[in-house]
N, C-alpha and C. Protein backbone atom coordinates (compact mmCIF):
# COMPACT_ATOMS: atom_id res chain seq x y z
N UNK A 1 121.66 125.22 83.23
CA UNK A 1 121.86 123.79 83.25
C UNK A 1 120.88 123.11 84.20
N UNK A 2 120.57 123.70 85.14
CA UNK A 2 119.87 123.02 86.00
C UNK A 2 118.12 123.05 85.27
N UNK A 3 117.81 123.71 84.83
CA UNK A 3 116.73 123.82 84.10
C UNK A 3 116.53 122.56 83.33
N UNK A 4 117.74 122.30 82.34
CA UNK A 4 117.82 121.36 81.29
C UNK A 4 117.93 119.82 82.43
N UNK A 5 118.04 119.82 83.29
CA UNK A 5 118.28 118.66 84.30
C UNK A 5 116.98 118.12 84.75
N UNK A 6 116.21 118.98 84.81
CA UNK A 6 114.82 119.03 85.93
C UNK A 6 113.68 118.18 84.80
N UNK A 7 114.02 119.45 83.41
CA UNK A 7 113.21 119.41 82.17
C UNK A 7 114.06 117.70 81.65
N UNK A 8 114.92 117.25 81.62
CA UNK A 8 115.18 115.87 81.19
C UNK A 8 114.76 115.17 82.03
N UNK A 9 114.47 115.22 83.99
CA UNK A 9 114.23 114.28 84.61
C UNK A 9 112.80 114.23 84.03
N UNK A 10 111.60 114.95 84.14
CA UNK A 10 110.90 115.27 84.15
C UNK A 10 110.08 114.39 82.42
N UNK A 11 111.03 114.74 81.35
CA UNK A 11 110.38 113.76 80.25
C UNK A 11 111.01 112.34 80.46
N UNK A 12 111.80 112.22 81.21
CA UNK A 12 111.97 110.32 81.41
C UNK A 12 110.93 109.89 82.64
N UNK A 13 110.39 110.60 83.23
CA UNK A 13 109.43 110.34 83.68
C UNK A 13 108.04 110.27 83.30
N UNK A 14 107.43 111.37 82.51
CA UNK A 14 106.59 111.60 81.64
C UNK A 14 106.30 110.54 80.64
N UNK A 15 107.22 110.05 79.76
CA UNK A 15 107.21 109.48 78.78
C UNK A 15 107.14 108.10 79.38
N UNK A 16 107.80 107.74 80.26
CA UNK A 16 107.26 106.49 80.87
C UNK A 16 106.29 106.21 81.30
N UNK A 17 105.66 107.23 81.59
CA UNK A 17 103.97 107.13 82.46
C UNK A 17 103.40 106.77 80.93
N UNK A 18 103.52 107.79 79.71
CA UNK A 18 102.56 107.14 78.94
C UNK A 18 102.87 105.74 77.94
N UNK A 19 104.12 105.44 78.34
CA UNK A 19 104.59 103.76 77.87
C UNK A 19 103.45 102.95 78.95
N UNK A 20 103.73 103.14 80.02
CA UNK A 20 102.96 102.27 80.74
C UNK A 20 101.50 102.58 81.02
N UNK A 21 100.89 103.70 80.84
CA UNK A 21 99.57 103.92 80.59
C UNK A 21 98.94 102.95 79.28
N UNK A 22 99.57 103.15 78.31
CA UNK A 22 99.34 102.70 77.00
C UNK A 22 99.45 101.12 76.96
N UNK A 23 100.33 100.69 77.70
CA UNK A 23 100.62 99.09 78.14
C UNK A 23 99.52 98.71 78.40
N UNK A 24 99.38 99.72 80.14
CA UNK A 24 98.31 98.67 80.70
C UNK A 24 97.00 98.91 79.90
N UNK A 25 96.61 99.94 79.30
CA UNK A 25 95.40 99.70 78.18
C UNK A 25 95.24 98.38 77.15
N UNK A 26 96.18 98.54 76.87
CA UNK A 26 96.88 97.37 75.28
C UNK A 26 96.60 95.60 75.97
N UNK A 27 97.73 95.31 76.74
CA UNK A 27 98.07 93.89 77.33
C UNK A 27 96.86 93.96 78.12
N UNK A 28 96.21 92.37 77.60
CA UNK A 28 95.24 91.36 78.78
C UNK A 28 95.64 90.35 78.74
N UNK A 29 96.97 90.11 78.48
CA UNK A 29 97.53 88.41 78.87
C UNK A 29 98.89 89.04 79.12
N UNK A 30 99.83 88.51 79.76
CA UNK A 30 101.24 88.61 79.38
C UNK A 30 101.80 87.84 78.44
N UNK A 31 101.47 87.40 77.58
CA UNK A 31 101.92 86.49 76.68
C UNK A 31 102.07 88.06 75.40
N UNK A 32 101.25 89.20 75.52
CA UNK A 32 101.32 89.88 74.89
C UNK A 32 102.28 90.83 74.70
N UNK A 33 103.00 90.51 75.94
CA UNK A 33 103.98 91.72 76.26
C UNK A 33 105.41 91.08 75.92
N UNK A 34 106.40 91.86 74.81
CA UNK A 34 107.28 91.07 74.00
C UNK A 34 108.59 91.15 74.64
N UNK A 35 108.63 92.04 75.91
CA UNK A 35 110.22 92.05 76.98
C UNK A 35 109.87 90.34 77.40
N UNK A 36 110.67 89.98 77.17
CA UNK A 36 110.88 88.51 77.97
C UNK A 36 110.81 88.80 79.18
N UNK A 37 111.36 89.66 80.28
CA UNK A 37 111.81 89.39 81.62
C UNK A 37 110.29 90.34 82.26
N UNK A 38 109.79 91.26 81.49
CA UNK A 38 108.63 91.86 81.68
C UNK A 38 107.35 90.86 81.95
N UNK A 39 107.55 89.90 80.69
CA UNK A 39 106.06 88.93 80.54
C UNK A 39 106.66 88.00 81.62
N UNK A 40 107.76 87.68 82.13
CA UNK A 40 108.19 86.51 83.38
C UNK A 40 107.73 87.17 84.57
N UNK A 41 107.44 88.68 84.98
CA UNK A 41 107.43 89.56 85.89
C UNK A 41 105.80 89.26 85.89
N UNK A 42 104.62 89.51 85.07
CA UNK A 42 103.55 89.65 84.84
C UNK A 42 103.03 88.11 85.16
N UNK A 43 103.30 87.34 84.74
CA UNK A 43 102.85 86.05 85.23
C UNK A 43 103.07 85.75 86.51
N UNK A 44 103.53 86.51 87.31
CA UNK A 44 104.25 85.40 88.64
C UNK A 44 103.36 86.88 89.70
N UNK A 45 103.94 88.39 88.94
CA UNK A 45 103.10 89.16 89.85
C UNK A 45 101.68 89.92 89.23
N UNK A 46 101.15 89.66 88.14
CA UNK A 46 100.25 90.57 87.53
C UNK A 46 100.57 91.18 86.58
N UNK A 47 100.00 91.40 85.83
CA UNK A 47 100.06 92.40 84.94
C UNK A 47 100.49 93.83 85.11
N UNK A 48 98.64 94.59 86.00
CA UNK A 48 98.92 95.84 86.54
C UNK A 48 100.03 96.18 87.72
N UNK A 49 100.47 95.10 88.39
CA UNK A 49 101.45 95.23 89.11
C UNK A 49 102.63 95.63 88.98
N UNK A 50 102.76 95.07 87.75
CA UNK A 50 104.39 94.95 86.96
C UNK A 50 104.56 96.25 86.31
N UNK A 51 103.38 96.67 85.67
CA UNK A 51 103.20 97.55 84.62
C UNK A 51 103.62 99.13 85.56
N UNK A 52 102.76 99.00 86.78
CA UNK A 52 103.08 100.56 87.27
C UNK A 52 104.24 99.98 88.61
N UNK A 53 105.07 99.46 88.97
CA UNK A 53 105.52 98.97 89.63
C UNK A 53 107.09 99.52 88.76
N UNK A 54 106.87 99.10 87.80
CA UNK A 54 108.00 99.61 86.37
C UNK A 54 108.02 101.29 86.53
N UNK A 55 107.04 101.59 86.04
CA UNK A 55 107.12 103.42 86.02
C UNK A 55 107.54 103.94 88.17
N UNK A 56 107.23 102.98 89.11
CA UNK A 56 107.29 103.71 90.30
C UNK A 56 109.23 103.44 90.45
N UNK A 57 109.40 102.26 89.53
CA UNK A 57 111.24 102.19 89.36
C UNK A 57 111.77 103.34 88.68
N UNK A 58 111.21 103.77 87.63
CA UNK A 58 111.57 104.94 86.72
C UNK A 58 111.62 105.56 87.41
N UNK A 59 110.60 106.09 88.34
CA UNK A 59 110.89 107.38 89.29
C UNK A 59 112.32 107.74 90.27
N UNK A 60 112.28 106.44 90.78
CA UNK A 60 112.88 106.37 92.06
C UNK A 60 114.34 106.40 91.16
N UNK A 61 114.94 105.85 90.09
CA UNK A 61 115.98 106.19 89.10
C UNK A 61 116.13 107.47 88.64
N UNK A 62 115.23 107.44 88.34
CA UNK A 62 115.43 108.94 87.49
C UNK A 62 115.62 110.13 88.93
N UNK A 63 115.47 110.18 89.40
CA UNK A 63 115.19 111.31 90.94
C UNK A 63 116.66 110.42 91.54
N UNK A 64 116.99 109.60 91.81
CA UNK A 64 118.52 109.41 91.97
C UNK A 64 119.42 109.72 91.44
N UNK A 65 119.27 109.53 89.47
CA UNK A 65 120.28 110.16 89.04
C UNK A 65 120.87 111.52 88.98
N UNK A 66 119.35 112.45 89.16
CA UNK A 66 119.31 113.55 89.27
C UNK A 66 119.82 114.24 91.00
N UNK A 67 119.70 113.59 91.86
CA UNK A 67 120.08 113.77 92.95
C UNK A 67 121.92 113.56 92.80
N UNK A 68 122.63 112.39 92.63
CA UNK A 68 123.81 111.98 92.21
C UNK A 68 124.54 113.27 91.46
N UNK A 69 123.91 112.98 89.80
CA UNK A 69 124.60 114.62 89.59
C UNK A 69 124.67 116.24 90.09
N UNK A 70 123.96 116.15 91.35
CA UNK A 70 124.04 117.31 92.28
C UNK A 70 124.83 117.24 93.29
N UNK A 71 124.83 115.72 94.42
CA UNK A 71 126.12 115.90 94.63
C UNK A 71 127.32 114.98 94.77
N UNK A 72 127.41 114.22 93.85
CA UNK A 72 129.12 113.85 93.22
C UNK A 72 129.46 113.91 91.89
N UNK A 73 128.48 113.98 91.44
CA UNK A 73 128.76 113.75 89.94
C UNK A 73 128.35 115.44 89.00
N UNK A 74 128.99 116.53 89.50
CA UNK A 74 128.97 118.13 88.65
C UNK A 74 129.39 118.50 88.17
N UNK A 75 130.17 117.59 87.43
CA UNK A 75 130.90 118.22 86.38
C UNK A 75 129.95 118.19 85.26
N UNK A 76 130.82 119.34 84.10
CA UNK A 76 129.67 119.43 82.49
C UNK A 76 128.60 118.52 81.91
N UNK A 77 130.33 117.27 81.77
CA UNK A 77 130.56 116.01 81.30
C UNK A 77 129.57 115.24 81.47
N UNK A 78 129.42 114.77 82.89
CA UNK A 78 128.22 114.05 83.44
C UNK A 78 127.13 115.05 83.06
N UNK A 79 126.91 116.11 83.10
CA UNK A 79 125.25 117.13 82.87
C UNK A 79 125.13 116.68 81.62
N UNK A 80 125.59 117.06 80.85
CA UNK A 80 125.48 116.58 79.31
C UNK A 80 124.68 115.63 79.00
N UNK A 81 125.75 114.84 79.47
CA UNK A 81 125.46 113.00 79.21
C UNK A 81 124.64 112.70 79.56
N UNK A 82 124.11 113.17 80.73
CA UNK A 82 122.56 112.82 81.27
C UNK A 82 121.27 113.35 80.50
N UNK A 83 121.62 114.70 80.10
CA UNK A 83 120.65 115.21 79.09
C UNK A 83 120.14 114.49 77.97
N UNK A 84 121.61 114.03 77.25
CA UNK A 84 121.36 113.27 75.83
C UNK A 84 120.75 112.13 76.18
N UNK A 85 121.14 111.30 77.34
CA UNK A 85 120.66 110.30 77.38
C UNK A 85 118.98 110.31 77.76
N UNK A 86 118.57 111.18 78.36
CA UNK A 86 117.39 111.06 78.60
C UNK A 86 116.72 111.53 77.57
N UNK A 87 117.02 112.52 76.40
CA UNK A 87 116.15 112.70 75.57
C UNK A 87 116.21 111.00 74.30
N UNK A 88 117.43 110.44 74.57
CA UNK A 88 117.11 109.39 73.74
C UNK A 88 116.15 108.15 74.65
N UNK A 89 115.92 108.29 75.65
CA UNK A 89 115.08 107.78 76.44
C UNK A 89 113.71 108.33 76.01
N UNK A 90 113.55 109.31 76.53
CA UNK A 90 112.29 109.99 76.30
C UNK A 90 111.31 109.78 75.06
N UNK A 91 112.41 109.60 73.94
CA UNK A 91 112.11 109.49 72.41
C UNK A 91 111.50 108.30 72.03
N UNK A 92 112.58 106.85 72.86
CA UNK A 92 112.61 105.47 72.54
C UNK A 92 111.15 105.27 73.41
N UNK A 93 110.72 105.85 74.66
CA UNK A 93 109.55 105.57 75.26
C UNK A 93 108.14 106.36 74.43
N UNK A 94 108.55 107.35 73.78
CA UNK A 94 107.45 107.98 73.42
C UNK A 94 106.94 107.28 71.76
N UNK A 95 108.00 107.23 71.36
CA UNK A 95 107.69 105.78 70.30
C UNK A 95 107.18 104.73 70.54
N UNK A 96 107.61 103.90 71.69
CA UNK A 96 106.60 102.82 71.93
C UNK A 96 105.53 103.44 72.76
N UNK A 97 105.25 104.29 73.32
CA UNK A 97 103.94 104.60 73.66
C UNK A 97 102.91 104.49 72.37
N UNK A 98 103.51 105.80 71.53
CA UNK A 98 102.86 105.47 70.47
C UNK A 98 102.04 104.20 69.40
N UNK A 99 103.10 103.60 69.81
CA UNK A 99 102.70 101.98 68.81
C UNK A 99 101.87 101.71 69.99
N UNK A 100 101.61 101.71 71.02
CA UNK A 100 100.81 101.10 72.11
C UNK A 100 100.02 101.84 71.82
N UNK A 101 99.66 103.09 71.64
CA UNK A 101 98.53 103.62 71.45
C UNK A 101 97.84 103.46 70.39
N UNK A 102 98.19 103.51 69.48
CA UNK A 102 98.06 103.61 67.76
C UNK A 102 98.20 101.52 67.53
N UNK A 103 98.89 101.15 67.92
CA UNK A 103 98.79 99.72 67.41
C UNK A 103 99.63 99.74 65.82
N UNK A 104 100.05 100.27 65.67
CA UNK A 104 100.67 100.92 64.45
C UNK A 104 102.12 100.56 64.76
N UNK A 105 102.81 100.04 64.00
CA UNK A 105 104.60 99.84 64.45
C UNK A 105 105.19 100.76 63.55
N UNK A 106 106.09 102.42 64.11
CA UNK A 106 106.58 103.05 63.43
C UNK A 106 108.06 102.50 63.12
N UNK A 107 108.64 103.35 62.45
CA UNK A 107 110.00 103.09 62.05
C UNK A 107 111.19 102.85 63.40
N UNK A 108 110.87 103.39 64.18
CA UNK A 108 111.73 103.18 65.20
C UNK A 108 111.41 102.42 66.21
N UNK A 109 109.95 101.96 65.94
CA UNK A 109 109.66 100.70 67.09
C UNK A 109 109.98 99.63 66.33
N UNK A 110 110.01 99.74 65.25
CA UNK A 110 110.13 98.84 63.91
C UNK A 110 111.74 98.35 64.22
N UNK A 111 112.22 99.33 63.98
CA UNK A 111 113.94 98.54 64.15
C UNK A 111 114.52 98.54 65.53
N UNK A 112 113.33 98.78 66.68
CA UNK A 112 113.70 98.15 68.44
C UNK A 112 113.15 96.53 67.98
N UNK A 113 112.46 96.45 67.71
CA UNK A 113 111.85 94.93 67.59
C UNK A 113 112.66 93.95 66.67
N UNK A 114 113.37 94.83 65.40
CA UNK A 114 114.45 93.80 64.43
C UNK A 114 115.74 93.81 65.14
N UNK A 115 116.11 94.99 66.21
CA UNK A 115 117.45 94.20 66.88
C UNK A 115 117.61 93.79 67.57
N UNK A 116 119.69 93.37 67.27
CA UNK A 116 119.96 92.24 68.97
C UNK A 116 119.22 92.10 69.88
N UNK A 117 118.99 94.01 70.13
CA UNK A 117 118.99 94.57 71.53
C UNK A 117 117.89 94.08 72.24
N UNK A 118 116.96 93.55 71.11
CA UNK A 118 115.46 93.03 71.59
C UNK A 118 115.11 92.00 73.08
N UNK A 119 115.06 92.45 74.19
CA UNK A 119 115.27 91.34 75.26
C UNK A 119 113.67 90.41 74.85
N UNK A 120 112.58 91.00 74.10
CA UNK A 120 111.54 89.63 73.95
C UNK A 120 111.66 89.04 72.71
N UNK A 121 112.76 89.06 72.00
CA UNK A 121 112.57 88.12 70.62
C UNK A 121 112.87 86.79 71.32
N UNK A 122 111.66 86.16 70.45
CA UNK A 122 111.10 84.70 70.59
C UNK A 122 111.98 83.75 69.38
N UNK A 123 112.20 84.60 68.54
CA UNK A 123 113.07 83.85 67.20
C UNK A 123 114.23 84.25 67.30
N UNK A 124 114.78 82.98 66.67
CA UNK A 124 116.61 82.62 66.70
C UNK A 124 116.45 82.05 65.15
């Protein structure tokens, strides 16, 4: 288990480096960047600021949660849950890396951008 802990912190970290590698390649305005609270972040502090400022938050999260489930949170239950969740992390970042890299909108960046969940949709 602890293997599977290290190896999940380890791709929510990973996969965020290349979301935000791929960002800061992609975006030269913030007007480009479609998180609403991201492009409010980029105007007031920068672009590159925001961009790796984001992945140095990922860290410091991800290495807490992983610290937390070592010592209060050891039960299965919580190991689990942390696993799944980070590989659906890992997945949702490595998809939009992708479209950042590729410029290409796959199927699953495709239906992050058509839902609710969307924090930069501009249309109502």
């Amino acid at each position: 288990m602890l293997f599977l802990l290290i190896i999940s912190t380890f791709l929510i970290i990973a996969t965020k480096f290349l979301d935000c590698y791929t960002t800061h390649l992609r975006i030269k305005h913030p007007a480009q960047e479609r998180n609403l609270l991201a492009r409010k972040l980029m105007l007031r502090f920068g672009i590159k600021t925001v961009i790796w400022g984001i992945w140095g938050i990922s860290i410091v999260l991800s290495v807490l949660c992983l610290w937390l489930l070592f010592k209060y949170y050891n039960q299965w239950y919580y190991r689990w849950t942390y696993v799944l969740l980070a590989l659906l992390i890992s997945f949702t970042q490595s998809a939009v890396a992708y479209t950042n890299h590729t410029g290409k909108v796959n199927r699953f960046t495709r239906w992050l951008i058509n839902s609710k969940w969307n924090m930069g949709s501009d249309t109502k």
